[in-house]
C-alpha atoms as a PDB file:
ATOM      1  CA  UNK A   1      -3.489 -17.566   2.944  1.00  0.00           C
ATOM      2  CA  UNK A   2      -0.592 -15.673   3.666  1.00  0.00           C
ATOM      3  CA  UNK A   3      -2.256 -11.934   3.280  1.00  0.00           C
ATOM      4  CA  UNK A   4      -5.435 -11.159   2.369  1.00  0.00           C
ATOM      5  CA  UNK A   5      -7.569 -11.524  -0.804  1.00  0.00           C
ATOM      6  CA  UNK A   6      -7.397  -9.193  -3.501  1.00  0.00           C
ATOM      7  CA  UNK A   7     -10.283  -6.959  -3.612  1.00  0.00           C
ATOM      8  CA  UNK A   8     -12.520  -7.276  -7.144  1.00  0.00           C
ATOM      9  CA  UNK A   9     -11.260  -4.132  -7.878  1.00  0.00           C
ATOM     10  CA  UNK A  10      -7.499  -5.121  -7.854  1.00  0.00           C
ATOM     11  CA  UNK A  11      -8.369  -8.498  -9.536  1.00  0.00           C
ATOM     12  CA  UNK A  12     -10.049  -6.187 -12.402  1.00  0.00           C
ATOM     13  CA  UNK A  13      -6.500  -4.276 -12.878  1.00  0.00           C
ATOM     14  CA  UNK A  14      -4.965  -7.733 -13.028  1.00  0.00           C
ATOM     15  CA  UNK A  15      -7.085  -9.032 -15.418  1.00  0.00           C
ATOM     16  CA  UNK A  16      -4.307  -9.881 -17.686  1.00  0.00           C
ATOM     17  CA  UNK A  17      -2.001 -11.213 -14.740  1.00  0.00           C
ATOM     18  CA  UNK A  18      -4.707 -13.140 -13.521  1.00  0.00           C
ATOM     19  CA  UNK A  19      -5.321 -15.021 -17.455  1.00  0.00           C
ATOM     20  CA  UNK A  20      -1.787 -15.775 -17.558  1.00  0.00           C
ATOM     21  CA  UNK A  21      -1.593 -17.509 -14.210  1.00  0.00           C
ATOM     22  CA  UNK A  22      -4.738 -19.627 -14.966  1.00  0.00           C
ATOM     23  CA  UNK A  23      -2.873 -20.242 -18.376  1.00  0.00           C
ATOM     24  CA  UNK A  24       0.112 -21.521 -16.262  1.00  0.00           C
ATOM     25  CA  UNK A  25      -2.019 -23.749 -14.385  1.00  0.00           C
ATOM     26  CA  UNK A  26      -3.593 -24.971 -17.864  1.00  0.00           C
ATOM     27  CA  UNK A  27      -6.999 -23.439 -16.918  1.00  0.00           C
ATOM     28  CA  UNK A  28      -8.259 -21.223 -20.103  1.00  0.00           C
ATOM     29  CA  UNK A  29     -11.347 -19.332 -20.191  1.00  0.00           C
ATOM     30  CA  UNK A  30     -14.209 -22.535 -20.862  1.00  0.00           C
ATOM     31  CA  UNK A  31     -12.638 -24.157 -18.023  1.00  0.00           C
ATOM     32  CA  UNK A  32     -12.431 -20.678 -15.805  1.00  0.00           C
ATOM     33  CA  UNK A  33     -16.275 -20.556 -16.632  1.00  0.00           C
ATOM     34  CA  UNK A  34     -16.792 -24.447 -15.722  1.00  0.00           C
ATOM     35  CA  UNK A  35     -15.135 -24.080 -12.473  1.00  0.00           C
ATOM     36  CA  UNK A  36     -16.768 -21.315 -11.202  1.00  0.00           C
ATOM     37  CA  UNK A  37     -20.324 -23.237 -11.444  1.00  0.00           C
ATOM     38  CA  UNK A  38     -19.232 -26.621 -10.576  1.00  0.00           C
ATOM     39  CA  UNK A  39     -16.108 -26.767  -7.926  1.00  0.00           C
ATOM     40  CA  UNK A  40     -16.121 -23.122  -5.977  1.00  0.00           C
ATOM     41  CA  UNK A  41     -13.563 -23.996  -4.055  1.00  0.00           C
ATOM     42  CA  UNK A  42     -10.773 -24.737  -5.840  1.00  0.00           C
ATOM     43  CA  UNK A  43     -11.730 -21.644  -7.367  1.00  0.00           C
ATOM     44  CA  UNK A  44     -11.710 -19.699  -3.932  1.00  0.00           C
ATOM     45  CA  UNK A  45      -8.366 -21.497  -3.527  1.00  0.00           C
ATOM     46  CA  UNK A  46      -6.879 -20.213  -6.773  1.00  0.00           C
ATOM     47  CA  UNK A  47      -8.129 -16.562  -6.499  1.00  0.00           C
ATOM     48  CA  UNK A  48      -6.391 -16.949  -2.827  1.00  0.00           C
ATOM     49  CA  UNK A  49      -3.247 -18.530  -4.421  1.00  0.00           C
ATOM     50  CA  UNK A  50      -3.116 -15.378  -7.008  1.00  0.00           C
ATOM     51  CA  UNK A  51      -3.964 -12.964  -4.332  1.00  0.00           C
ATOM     52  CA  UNK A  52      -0.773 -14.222  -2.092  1.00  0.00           C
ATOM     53  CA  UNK A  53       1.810 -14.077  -5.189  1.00  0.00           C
ATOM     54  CA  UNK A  54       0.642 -10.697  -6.146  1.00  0.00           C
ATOM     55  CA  UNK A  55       0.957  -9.388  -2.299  1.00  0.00           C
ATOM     56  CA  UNK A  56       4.365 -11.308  -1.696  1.00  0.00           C
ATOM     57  CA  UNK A  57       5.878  -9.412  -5.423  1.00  0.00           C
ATOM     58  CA  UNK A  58       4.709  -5.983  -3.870  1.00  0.00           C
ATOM     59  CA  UNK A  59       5.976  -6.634  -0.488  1.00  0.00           C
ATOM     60  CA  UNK A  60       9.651  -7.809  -1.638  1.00  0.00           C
ATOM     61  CA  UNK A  61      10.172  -4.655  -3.237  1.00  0.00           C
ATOM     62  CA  UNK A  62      11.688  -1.410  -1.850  1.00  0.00           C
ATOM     63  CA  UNK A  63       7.798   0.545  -1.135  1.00  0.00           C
ATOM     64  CA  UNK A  64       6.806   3.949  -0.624  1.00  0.00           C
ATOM     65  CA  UNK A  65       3.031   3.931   1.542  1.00  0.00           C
ATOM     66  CA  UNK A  66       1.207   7.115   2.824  1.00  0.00           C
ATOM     67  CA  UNK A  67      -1.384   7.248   5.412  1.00  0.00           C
ATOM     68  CA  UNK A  68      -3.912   9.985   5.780  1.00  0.00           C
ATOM     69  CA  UNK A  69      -6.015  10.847   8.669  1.00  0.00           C
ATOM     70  CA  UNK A  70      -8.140  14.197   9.577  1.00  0.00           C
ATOM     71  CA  UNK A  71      -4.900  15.919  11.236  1.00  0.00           C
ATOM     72  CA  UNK A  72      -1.835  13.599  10.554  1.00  0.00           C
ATOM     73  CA  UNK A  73      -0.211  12.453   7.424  1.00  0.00           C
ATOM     74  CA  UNK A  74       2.050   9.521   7.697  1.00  0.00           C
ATOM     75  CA  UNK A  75       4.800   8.938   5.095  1.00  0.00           C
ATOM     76  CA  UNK A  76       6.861   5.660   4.951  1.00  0.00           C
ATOM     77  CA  UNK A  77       9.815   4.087   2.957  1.00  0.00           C
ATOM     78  CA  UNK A  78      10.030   0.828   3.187  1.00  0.00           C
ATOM     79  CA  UNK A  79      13.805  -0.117   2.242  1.00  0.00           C
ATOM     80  CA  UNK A  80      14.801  -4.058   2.551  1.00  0.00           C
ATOM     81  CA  UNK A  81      16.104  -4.024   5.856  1.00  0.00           C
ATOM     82  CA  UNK A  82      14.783  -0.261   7.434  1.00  0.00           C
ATOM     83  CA  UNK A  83      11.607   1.610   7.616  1.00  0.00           C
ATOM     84  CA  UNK A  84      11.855   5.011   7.720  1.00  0.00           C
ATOM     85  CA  UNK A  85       8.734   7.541   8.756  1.00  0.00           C
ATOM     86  CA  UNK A  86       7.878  11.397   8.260  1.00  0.00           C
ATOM     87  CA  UNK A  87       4.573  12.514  10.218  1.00  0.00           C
ATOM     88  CA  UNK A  88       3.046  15.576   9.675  1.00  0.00           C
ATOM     89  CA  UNK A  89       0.769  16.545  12.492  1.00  0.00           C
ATOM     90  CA  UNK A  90      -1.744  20.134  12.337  1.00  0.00           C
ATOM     91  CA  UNK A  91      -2.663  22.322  14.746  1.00  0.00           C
ATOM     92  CA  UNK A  92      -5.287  23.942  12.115  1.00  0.00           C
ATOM     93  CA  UNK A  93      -8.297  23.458  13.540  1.00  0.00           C
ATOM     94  CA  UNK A  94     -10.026  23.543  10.146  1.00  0.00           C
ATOM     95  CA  UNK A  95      -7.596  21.579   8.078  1.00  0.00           C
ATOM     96  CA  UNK A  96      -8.222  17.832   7.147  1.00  0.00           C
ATOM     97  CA  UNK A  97      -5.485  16.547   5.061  1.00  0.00           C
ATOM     98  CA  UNK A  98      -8.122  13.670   3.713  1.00  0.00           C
ATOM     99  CA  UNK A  99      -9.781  16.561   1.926  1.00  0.00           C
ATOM    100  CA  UNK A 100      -6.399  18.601   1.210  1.00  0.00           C
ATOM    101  CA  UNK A 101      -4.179  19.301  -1.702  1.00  0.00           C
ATOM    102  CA  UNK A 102      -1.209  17.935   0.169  1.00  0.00           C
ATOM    103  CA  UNK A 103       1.355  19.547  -2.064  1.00  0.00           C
ATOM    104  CA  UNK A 104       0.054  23.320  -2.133  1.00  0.00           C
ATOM    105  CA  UNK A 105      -0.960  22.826   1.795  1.00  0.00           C
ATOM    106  CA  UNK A 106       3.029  22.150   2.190  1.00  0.00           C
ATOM    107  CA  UNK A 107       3.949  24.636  -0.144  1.00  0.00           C
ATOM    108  CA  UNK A 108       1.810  27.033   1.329  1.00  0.00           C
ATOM    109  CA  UNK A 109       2.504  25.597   5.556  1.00  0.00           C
ATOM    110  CA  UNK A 110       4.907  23.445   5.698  1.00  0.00           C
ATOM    111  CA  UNK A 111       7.587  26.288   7.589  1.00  0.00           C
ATOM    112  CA  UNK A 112       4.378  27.872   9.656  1.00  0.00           C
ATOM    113  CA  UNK A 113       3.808  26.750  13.412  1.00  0.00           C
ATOM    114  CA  UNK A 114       0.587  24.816  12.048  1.00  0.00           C
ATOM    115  CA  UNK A 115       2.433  21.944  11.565  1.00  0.00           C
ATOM    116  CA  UNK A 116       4.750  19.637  13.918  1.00  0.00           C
ATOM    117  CA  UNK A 117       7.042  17.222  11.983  1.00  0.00           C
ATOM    118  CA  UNK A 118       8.374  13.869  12.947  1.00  0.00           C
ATOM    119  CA  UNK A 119      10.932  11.719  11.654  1.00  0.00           C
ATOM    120  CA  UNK A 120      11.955   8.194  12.565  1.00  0.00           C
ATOM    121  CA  UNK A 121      13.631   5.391  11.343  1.00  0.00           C
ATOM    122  CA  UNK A 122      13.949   1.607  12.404  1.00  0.00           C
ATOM    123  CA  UNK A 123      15.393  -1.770  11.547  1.00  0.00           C
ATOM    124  CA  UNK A 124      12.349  -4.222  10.743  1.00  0.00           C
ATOM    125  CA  UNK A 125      11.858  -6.446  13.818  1.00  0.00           C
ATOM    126  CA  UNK A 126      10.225  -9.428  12.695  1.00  0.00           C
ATOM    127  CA  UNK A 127       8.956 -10.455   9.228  1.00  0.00           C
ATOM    128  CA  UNK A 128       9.760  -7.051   6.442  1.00  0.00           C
ATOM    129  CA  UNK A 129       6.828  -8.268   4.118  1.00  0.00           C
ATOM    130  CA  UNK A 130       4.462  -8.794   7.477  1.00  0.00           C
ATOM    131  CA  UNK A 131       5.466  -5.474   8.913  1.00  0.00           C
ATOM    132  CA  UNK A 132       4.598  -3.750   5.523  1.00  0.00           C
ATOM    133  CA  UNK A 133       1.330  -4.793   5.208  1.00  0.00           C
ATOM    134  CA  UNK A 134       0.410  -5.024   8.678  1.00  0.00           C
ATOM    135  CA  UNK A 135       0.747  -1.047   7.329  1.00  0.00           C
ATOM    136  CA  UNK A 136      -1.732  -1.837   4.597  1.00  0.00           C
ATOM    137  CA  UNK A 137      -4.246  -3.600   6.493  1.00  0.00           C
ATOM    138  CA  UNK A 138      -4.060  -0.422   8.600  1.00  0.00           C
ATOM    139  CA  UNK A 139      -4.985   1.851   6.447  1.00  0.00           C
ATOM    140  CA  UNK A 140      -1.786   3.152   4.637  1.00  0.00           C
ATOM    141  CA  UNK A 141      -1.774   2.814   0.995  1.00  0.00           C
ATOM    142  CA  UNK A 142       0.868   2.390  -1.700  1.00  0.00           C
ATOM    143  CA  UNK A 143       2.208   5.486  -2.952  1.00  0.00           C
ATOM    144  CA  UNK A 144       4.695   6.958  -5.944  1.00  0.00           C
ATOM    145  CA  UNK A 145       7.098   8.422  -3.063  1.00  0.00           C
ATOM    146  CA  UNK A 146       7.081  11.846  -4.524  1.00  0.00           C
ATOM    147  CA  UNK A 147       5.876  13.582  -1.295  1.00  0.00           C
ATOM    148  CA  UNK A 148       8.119  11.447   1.420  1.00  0.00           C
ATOM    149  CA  UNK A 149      10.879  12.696  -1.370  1.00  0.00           C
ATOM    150  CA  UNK A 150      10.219  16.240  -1.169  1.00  0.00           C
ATOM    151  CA  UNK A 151       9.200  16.455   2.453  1.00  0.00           C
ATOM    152  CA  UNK A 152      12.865  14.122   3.323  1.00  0.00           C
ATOM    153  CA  UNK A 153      14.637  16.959   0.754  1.00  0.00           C
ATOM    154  CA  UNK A 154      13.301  19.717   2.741  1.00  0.00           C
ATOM    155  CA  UNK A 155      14.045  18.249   6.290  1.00  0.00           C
ATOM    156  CA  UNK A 156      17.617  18.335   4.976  1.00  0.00           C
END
């Protein structure tokens, strides 16, 4: 396995994606149903097989990831040959951005001396799609880009 296994939870969204690979291996729901009693791991090895092709579409693409913690908030674009990061760290002792809303805490904060911004950007040094999820598996999660946006339009 090149990643990691879809969770059941991501498998569920894919239901349909999921059908129509089985289809494409000429595997349709009796035979789904036969497999999973009778040979487990060529089953294991087709739920890994899915799980790769799904991870290796998301990871070619141009991907926006965020990455809470108590007092930082991470924000990365992932372009095809640089990453580029905004961090937002606090200084508010009683501000967790896990349990904020980010966008009327930055509406609100963003200019105030609660907050210390950081911006970088770098060339990808090995593997894009292994950099990118080595992101993932630590804890940053895909995201519509709308913040990095806003936060990048402000920095200005």
């Amino acid at each position: 396995m090149k990643y990691s296994r879809l969770t059941k939870e991501q498998f569920d969204l894919l239901n349909i994606d999921f059908s129509q690979f089985l289809a494409s291996k000429s595997i349709d729901k009796l035979k789904w149903s036969e497999m999973k009693i009778n040979n487990s791991l060529q089953v294991e090895t087709l739920l890994d097989k899915f799980s790769d092709l799904v991870w290796d579409d998301i990871l070619s693409r141009e991907t926006y990831l965020i990455h809470l913690s108590k007092k930082q908030l991470f924000l990365f674009y992932c372009g095809k040959k640089n990453i580029e990061a905004i961090v937002l760290k606090s200084t508010k002792s009683d501000l967790d951005f896990r349990k904020s809303n980010l966008w009327s805490l930055i509406e609100s904060d963003f200019f105030s001396d609660h907050f210390q911004i950081l911006k970088s950007k770098k060339k990808f040094y090995k593997n894009r799609k292994s950099e990118v999820f080595d992101l993932i598996l630590k804890g940053a999660n895909l995201d519509s880009g709308k913040l990095f946006k806003s936060i990048k339009g402000f920095l200005s």
